[in-house]
N, C-alpha and C. Protein backbone atom coordinates (compact mmCIF):
# COMPACT_ATOMS: atom_id res chain seq x y z
N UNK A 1 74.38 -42.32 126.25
CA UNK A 1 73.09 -42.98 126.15
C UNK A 1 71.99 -41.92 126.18
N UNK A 2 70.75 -42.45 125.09
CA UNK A 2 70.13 -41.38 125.19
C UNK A 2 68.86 -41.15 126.45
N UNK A 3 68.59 -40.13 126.47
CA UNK A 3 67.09 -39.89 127.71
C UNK A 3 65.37 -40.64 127.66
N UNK A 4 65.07 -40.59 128.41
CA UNK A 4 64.11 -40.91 128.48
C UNK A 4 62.95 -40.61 129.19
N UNK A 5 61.36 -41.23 129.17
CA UNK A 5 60.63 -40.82 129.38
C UNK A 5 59.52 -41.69 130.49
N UNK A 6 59.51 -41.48 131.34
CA UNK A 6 58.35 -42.41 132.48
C UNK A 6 56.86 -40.94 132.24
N UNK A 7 55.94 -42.17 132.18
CA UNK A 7 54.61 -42.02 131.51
C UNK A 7 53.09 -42.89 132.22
N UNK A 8 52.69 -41.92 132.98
CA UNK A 8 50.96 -42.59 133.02
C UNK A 8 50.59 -42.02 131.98
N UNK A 9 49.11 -43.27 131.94
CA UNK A 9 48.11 -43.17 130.68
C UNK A 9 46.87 -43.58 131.46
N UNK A 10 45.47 -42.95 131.26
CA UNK A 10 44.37 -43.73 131.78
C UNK A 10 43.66 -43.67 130.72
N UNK A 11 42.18 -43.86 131.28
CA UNK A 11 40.78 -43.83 130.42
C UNK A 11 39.92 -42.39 130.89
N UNK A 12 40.25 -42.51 132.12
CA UNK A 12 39.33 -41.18 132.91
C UNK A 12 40.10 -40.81 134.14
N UNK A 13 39.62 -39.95 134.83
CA UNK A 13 40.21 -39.32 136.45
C UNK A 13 40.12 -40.23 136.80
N UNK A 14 41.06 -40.80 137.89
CA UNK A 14 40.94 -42.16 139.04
C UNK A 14 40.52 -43.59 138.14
N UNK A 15 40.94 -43.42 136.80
CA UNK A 15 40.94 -45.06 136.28
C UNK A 15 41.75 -45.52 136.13
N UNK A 16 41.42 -46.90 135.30
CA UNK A 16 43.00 -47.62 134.95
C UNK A 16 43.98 -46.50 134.82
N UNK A 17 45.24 -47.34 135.13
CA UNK A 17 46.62 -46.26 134.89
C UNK A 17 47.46 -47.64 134.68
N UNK A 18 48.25 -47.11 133.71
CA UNK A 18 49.24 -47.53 132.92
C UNK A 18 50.77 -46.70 132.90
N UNK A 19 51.47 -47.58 133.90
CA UNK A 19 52.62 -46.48 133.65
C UNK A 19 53.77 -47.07 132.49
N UNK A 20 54.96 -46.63 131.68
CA UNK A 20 55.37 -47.06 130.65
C UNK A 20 56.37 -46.07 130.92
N UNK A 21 57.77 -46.41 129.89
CA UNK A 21 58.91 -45.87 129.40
C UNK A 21 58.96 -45.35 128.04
N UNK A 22 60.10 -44.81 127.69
CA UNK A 22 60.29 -44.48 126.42
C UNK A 22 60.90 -43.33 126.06
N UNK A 23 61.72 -43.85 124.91
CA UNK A 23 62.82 -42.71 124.68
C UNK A 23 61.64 -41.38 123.68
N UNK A 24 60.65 -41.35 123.47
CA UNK A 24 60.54 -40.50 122.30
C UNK A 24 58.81 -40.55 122.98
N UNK A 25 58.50 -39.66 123.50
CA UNK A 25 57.03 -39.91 124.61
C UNK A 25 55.98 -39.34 123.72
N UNK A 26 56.55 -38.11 122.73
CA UNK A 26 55.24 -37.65 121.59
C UNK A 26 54.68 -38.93 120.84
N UNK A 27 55.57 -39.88 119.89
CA UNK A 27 55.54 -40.94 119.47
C UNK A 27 54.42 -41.82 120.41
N UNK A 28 55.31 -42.07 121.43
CA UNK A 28 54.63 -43.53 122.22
C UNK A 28 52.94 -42.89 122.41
N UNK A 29 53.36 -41.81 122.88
CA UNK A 29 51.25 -41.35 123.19
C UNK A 29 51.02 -40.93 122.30
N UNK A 30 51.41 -40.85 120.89
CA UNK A 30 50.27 -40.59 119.80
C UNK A 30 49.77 -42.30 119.49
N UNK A 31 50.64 -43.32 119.49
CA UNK A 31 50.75 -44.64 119.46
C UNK A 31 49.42 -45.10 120.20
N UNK A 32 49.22 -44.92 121.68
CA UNK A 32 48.36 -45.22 122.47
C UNK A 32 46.63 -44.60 122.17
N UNK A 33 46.98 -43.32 122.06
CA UNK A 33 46.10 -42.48 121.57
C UNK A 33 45.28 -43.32 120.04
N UNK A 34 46.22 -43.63 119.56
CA UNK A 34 45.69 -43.72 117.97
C UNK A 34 45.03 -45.56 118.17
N UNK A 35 45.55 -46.32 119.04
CA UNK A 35 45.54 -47.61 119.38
C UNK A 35 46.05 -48.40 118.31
N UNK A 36 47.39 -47.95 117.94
CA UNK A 36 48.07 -48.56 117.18
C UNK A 36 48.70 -50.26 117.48
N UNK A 37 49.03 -50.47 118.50
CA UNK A 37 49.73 -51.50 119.28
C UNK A 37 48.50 -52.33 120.00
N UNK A 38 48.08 -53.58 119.72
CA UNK A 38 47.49 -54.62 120.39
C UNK A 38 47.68 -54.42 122.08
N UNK A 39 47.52 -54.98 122.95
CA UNK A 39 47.17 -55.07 124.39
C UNK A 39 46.62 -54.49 125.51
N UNK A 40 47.24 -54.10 126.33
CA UNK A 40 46.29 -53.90 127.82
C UNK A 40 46.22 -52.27 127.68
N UNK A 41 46.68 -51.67 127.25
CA UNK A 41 46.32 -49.67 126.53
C UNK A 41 45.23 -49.70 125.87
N UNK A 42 45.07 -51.03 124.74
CA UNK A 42 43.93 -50.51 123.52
C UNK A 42 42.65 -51.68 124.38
N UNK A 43 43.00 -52.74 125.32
CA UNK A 43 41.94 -53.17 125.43
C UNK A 43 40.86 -52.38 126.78
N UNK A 44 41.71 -51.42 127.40
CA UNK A 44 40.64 -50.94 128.46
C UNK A 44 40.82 -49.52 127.69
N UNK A 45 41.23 -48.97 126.53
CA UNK A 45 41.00 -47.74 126.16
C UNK A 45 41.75 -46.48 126.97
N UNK A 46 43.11 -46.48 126.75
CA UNK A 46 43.53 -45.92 127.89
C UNK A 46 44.32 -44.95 127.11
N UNK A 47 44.00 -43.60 126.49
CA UNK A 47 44.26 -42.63 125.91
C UNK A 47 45.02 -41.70 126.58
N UNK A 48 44.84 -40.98 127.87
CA UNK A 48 44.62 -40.20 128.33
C UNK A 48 46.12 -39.97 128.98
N UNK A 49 46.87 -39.12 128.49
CA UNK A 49 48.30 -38.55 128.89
C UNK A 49 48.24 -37.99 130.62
N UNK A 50 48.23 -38.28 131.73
CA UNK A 50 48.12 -37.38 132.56
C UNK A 50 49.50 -37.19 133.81
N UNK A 51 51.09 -37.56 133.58
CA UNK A 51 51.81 -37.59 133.95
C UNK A 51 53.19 -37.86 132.79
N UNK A 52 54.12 -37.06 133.05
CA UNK A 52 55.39 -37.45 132.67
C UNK A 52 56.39 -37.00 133.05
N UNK A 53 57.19 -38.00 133.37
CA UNK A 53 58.67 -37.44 133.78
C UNK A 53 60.09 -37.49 133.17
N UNK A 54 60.83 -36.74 132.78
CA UNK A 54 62.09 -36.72 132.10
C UNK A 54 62.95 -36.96 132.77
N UNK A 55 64.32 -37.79 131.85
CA UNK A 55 65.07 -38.43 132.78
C UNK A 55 66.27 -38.36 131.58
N UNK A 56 67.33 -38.12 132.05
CA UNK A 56 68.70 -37.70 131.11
C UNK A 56 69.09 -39.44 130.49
N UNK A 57 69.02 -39.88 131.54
CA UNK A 57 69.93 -41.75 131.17
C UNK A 57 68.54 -42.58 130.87
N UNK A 58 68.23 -43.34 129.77
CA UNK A 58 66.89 -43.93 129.46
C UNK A 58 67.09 -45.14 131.08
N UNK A 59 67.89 -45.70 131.09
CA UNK A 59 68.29 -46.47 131.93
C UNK A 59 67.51 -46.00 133.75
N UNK A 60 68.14 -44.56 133.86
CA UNK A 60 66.95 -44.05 135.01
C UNK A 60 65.77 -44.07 134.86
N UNK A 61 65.31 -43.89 133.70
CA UNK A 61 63.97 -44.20 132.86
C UNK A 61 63.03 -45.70 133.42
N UNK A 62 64.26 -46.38 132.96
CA UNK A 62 63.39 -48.07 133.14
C UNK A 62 63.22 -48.06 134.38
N UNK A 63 64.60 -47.63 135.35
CA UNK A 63 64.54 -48.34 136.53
C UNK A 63 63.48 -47.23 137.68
N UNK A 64 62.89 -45.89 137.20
CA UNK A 64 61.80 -45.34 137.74
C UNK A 64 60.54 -45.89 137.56
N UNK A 65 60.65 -46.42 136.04
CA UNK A 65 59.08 -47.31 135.91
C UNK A 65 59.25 -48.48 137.15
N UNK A 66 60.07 -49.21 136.76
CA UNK A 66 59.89 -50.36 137.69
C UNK A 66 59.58 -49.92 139.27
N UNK A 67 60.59 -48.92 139.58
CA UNK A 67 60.10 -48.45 141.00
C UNK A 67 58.09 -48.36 141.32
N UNK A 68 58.09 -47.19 140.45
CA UNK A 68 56.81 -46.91 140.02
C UNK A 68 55.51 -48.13 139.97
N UNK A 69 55.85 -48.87 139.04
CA UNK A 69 54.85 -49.90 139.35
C UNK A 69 54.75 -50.66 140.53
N UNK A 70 55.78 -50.50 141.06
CA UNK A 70 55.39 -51.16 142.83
C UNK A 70 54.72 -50.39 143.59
N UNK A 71 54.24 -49.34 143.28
CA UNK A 71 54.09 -48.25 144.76
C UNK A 71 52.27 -49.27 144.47
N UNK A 72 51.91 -48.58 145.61
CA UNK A 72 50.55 -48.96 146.00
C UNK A 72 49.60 -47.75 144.80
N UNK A 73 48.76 -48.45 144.73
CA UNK A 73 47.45 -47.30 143.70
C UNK A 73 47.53 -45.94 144.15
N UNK A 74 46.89 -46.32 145.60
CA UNK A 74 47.37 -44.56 146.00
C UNK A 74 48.08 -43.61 146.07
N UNK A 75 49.52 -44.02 146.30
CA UNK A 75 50.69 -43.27 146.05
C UNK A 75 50.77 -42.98 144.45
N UNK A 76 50.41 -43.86 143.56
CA UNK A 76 50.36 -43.46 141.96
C UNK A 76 49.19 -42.36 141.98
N UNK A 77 48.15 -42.55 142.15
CA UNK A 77 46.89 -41.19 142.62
C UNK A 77 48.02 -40.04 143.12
N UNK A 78 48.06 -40.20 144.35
CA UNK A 78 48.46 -38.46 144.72
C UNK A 78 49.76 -38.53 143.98
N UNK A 79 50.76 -39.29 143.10
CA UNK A 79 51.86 -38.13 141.94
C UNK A 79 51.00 -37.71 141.34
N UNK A 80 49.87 -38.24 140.69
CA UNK A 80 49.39 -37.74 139.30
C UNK A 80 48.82 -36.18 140.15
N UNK A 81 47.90 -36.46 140.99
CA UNK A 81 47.13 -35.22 141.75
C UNK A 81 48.46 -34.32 141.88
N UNK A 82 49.15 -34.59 142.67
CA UNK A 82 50.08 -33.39 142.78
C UNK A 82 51.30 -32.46 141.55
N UNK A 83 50.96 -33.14 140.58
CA UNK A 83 51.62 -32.96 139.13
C UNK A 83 50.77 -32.22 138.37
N UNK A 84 49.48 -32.71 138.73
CA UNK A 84 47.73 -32.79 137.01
C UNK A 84 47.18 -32.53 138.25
N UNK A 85 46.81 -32.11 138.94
CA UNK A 85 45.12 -32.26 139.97
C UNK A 85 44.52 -32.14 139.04
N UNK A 86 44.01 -31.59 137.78
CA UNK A 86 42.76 -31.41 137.20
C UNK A 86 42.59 -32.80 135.91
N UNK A 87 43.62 -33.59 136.56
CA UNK A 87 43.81 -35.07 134.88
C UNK A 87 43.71 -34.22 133.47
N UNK A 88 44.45 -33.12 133.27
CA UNK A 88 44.42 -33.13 131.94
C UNK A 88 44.61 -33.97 131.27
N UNK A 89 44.92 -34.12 129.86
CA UNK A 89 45.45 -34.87 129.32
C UNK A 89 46.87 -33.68 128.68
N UNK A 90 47.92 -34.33 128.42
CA UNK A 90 49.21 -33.89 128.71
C UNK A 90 49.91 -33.89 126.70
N UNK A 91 48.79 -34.38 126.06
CA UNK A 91 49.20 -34.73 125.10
C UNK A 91 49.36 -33.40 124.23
N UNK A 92 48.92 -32.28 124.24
CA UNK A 92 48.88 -31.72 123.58
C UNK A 92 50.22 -30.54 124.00
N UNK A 93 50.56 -30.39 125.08
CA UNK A 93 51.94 -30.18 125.97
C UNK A 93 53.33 -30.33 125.52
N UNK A 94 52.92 -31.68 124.47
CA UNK A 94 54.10 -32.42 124.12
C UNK A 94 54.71 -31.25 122.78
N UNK A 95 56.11 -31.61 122.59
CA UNK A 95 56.86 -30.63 121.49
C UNK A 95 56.89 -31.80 120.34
């Protein structure tokens, strides 16, 4: 099975965050970036690459997002801080 990808996205430092999966992460954030896909990414404008993590089994993939979206806001704040302190955006990083 192939690997995968766990992914925040915001608008700015300390905004919305969007975390997401995906086998192919250049794709999915040029996708977001470009606001190709209808919903909650293109309706608060949420461009901004500032976390990702690689994962060999896509399957560890899903089941880190899901972890992930439970933590409290803050615990999502300090990964990104302790990964990005400066919120780059991560997109240009990508191969």
């Amino acid at each position: 099975m192939a690997g995968g990808w766990v992914y925040i996205i915001t608008n700015k430092p300390n905004g919305t965050l969007y975390i997401g999966v995906t086998s192919d992460i250049a794709r999915r954030a040029w996708e977001h970036r470009e606001g190709v896909a209808e919903g909650f990414t293109k309706k608060h404008g949420l461009k901004r690459l500032v976390y990702v993590e690689r994962h060999e089994n896509i399957r560890d993939a899903i089941q880190r997002e899901k972890s992930l979206k439970r933590w409290l806001r803050a615990s999502k704040l300090r990964l990104i801080h302790a990964a990005n302190p400066d919120w780059r955006d991560l997109y240009d990083t990508l191969a």
